[in-house]
Protein backbone atom coordinates (compact mmCIF):
# COMPACT_ATOMS: atom_id res chain seq x y z
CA UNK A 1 -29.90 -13.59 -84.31
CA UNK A 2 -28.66 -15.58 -81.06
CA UNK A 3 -25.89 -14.07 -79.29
CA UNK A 4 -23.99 -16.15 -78.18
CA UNK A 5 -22.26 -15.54 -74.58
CA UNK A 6 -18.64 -15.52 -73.98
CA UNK A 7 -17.16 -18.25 -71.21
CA UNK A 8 -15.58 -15.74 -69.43
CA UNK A 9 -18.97 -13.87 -68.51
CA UNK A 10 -20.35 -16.73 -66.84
CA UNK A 11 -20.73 -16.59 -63.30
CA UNK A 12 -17.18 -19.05 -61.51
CA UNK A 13 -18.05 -21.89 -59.06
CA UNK A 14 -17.32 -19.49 -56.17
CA UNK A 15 -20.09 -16.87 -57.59
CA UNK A 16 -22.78 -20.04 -58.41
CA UNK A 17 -21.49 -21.00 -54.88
CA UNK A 18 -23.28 -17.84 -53.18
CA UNK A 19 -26.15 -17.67 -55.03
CA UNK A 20 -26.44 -21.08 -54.03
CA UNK A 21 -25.35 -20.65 -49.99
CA UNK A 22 -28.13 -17.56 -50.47
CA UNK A 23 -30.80 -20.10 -51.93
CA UNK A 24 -29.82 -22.67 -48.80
CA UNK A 25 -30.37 -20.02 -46.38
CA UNK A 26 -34.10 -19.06 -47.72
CA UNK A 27 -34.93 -22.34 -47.54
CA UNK A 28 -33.66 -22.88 -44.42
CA UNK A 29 -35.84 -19.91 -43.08
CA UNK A 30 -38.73 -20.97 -44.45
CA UNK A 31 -39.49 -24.16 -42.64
CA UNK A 32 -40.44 -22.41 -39.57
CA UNK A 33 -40.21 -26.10 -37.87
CA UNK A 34 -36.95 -26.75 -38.85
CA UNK A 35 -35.41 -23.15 -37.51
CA UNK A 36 -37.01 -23.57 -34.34
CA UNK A 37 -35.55 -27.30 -33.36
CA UNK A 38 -32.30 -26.54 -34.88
CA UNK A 39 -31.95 -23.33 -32.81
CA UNK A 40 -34.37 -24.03 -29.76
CA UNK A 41 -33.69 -27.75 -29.21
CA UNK A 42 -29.62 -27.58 -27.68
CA UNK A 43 -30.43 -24.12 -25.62
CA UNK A 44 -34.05 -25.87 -24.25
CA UNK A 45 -31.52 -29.18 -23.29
CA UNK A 46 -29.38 -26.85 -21.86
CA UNK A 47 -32.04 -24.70 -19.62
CA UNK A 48 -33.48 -28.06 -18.59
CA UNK A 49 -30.22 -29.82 -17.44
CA UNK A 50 -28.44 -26.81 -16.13
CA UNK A 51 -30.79 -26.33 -13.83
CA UNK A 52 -31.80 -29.37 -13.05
CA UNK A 53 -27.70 -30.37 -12.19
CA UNK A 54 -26.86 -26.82 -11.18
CA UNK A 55 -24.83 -26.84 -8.07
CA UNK A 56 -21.08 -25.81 -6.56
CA UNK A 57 -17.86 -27.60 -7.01
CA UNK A 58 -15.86 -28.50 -4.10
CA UNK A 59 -12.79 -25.74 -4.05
CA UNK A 60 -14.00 -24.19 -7.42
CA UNK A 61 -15.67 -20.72 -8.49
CA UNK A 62 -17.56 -22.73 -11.16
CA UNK A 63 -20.94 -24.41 -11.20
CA UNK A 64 -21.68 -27.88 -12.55
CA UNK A 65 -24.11 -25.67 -15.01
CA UNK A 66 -21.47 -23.66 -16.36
CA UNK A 67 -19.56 -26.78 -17.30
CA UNK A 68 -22.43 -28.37 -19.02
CA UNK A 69 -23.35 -25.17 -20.43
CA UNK A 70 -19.76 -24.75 -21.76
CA UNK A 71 -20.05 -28.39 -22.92
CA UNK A 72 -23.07 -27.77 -24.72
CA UNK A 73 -22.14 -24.84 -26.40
CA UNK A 74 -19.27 -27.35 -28.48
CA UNK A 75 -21.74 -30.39 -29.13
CA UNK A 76 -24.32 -27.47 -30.59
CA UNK A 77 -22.47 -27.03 -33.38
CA UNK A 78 -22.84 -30.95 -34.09
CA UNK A 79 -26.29 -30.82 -34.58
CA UNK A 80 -25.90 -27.86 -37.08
CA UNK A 81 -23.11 -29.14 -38.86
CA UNK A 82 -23.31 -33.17 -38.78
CA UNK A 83 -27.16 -33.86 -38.16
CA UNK A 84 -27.96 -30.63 -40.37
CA UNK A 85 -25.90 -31.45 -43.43
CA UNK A 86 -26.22 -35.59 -43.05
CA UNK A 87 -30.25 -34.80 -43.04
CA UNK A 88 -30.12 -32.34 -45.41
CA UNK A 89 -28.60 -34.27 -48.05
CA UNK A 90 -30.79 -37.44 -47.60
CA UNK A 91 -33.23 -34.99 -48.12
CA UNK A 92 -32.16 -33.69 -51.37
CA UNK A 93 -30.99 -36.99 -52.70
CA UNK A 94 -34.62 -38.72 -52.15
CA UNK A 95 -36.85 -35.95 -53.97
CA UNK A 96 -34.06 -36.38 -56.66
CA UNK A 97 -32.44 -32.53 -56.15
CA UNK A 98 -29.25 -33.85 -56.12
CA UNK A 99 -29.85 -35.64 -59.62
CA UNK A 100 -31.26 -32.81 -60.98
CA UNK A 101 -28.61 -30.42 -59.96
CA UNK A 102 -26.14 -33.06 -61.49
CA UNK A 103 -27.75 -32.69 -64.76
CA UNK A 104 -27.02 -28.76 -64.58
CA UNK A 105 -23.68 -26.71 -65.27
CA UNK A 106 -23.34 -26.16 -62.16
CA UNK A 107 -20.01 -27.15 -60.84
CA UNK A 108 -20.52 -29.95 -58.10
CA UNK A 109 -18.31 -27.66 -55.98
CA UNK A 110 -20.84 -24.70 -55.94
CA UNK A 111 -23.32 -26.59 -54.33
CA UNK A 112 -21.27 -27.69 -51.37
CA UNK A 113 -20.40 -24.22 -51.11
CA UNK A 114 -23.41 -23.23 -50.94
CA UNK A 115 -23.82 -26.05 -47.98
CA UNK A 116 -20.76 -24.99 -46.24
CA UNK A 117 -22.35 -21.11 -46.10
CA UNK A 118 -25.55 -22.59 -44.44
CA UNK A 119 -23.83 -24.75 -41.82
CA UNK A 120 -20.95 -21.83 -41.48
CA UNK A 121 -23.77 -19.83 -40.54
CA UNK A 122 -26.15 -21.28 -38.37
CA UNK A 123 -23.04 -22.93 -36.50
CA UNK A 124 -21.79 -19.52 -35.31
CA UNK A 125 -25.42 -18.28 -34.98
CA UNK A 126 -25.80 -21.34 -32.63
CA UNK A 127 -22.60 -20.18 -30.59
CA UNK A 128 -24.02 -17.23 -30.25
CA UNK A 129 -27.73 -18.03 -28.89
CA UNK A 130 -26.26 -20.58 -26.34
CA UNK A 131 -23.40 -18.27 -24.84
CA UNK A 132 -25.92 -15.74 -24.19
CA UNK A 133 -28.67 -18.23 -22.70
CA UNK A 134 -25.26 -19.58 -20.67
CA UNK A 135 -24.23 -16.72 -19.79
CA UNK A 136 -27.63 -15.28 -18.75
CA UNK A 137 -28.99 -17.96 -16.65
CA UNK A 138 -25.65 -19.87 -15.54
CA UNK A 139 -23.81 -16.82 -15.40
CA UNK A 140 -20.96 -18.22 -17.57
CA UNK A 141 -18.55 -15.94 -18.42
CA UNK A 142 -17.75 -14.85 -22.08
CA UNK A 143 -14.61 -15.16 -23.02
CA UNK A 144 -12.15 -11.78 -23.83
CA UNK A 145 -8.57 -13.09 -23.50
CA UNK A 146 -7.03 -13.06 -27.36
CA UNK A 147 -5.65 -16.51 -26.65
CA UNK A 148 -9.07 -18.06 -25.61
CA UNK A 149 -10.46 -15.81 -28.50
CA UNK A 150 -7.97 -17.70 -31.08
CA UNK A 151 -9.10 -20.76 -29.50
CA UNK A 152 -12.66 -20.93 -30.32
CA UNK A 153 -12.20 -20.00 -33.60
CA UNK A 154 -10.12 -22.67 -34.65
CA UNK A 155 -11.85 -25.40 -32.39
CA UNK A 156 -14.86 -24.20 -34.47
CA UNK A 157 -13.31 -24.12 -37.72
CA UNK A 158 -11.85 -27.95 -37.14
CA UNK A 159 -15.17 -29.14 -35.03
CA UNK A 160 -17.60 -27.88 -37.93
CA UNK A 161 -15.70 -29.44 -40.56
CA UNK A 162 -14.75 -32.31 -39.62
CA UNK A 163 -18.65 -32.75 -38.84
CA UNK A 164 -20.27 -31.41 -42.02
CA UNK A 165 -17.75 -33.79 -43.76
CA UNK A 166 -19.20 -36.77 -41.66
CA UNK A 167 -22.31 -35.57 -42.42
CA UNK A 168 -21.67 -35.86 -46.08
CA UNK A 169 -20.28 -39.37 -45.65
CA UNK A 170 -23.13 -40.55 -43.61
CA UNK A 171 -25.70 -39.00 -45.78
CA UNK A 172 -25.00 -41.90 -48.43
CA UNK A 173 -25.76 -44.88 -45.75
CA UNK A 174 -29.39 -44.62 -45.58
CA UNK A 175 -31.77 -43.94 -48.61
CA UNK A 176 -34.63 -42.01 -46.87
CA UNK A 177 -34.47 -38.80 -45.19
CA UNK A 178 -36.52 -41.05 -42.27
CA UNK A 179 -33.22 -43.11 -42.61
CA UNK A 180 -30.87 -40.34 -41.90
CA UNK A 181 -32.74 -38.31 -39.16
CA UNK A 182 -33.08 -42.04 -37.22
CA UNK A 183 -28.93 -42.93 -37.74
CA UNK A 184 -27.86 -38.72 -37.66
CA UNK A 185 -29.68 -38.86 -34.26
CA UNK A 186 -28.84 -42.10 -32.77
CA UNK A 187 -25.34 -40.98 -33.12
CA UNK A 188 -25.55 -37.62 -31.88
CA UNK A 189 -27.03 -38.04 -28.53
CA UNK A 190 -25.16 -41.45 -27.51
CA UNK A 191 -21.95 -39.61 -28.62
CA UNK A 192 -23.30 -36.67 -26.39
CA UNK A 193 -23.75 -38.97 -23.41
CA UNK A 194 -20.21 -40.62 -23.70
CA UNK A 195 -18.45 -38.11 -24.28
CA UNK A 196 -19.58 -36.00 -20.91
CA UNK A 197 -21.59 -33.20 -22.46
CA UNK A 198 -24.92 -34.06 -20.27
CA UNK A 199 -22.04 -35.51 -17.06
CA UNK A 200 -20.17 -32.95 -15.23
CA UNK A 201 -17.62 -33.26 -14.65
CA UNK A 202 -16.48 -35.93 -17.39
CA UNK A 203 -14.42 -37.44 -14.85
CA UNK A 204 -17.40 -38.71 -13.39
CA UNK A 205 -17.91 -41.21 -16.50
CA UNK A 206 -16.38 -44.80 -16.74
CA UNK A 207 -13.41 -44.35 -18.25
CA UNK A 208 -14.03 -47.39 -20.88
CA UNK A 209 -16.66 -44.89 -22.10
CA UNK A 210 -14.67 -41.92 -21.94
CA UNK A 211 -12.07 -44.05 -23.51
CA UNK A 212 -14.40 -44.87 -26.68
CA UNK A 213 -15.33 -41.33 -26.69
CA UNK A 214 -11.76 -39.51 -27.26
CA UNK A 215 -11.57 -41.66 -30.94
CA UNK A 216 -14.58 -39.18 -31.84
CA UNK A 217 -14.84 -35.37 -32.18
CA UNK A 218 -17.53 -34.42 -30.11
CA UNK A 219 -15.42 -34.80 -26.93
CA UNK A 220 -13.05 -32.97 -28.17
CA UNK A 221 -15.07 -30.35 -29.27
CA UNK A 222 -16.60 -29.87 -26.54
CA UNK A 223 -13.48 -30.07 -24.67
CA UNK A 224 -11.93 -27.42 -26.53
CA UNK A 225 -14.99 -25.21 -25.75
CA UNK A 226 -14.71 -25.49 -22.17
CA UNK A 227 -11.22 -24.15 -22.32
CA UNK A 228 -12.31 -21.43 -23.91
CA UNK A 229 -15.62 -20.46 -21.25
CA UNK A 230 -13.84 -22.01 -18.00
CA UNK A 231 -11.49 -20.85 -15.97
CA UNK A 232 -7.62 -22.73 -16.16
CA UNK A 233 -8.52 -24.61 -12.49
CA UNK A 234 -11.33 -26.78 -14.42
CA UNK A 235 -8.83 -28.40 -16.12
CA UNK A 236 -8.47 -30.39 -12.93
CA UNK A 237 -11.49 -32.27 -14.11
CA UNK A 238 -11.07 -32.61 -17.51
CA UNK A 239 -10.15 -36.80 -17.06
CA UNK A 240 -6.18 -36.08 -18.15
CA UNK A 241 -6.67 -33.00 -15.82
CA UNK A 242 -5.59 -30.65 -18.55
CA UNK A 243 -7.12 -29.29 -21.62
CA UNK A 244 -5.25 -30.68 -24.01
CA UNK A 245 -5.13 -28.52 -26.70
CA UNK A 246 -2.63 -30.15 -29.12
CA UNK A 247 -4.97 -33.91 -28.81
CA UNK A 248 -8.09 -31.17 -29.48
CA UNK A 249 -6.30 -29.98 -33.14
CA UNK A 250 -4.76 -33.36 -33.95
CA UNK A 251 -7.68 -35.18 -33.03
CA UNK A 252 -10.12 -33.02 -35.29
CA UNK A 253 -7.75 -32.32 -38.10
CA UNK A 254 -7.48 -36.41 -38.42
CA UNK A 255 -11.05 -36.42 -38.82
CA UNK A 256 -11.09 -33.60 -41.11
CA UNK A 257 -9.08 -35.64 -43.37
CA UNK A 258 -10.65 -39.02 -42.53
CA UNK A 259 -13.75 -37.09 -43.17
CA UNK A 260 -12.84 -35.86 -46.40
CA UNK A 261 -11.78 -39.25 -47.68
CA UNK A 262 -15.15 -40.99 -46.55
CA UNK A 263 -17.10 -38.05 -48.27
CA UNK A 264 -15.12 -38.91 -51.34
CA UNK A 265 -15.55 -42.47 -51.59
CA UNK A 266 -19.14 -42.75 -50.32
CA UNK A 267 -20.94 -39.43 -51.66
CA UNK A 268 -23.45 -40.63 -54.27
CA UNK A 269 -26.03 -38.22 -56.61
CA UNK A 270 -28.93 -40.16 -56.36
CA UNK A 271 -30.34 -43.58 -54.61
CA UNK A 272 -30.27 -45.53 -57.64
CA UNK A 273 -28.71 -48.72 -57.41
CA UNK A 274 -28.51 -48.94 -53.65
């Protein structure tokens, strides 16, 4: 005799979302290659060019490699939230996962929940790993005030979203996984360059390119993170010569939504028909 199961024993979309953020993250571990650039990559980049542009600034406490390093910190969680997830799912969409999954009854909003545990979760492990190489070899000092505290968690929340949702969006533009690490890439590091991660201080940039910079997050991200590592007197060289905390949260909760809306319009299952 089949028995046949009742609806309301089946596992919910946040349960199949778990199992599924679980499944992410032992795939994730298991490409030993793809742990050790994700992780190793933004700390080695910020070993190199700390102290390679270490040095004093004029009437400041600070180093140019505490800036970077504070800079660095914010445009790490790019790479694990927009190059991670944009890669990702060009990845799954070419060997024809995301098809597959489709097929399944699993809701479509398990999977990204799954997605949003893995980049949740390597995000803050990246915060992590780079304040301690920062604050080992660049002596940059760890933030305790509640305020700062509050700070980088929402300038995390905001910066990782908005990211992993560009990452969805972008995912769709290319149809090989070759595709998506060239574009995800490209992106990344010229974004990196204009908006004054690898240049301390910022100020030191034209300002046309800071200019094209502050319509993106990354500046802002990283922005927001050395508010939250640097002392109030480096504000002087932020290029407004405050923080700007308010532009930080409207700027990355407009591309939170634009995000969203891009992810909505240009997500596909599969490459068929592009």
């Amino acid at each position: 005799m089949t028995t046949l199961t009742h609806p309301g024993n089946l596992p919910g979309t946040l349960s199949l979302g778990l199992i599924r953020g679980s499944a992410e993250l032992k795939q994730f571990f298991r490409i030993r290659e793809q742990v050790i650039f994700t992780f190793a990559f933004p700390s080695l980049l910020m070993v190199l060019l700390g102290s390679m542009l270490n040095s004093s600034m004029p009437g400041m406490a600070i180093t140019t490699g505490q800036v970077l390093a504070a800079g660095m910190i914010g445009s790490g969680i790019v790479s694990t939230s927009f190059n991670s997830i944009g890669i990702g799912l060009a990845s799954d969409r070419e060997a024809g996962a995301l098809k597959r999954l489709r097929g399944t009854p699993m809701p479509a909003a398990s999977y990204f929940i799954g997605k949003i545990i893995l980049v949740g979760f390597t995000s803050i492990a990246q915060v992590v790993l780079m304040s301690i190489v920062g604050s080992l070899l660049f002596d940059l000092e760890l933030p305790t005030d509640p305020m700062k505290l509050l700070t980088a968690v929402w300038v995390f929340v905001l910066g990782v979203t908005s990211c992993t949702l560009l990452g969805i969006a972008l995912s769709s533009v290319t149809k090989s996984v070759s595709g998506a690490v060239a574009v995800t890439n490209l992106i990344y590091i010229a974004l990196q360059f204009i908006s004054g991660v690898f240049v301390t201080p910022i100020s030191n940039l034209p300002k046309v390119m800071v200019t094209i910079a502050s319509f993106f997050p990354v500046k802002w991200i990283c922005q927001g993170f050395r508010s939250v590592f640097l002392p109030a007197e480096a504000a002087t060289q932020e290029m407004a010569g405050t923080w700007e905390l308010p532009m930080v949260a409207l700027v990355l909760t407009a591309w939170c939504v634009a995000g969203l809306l891009l992810a909505k319009l240009t997500f596909r299952w599969s490459n068929e028909g592009k």
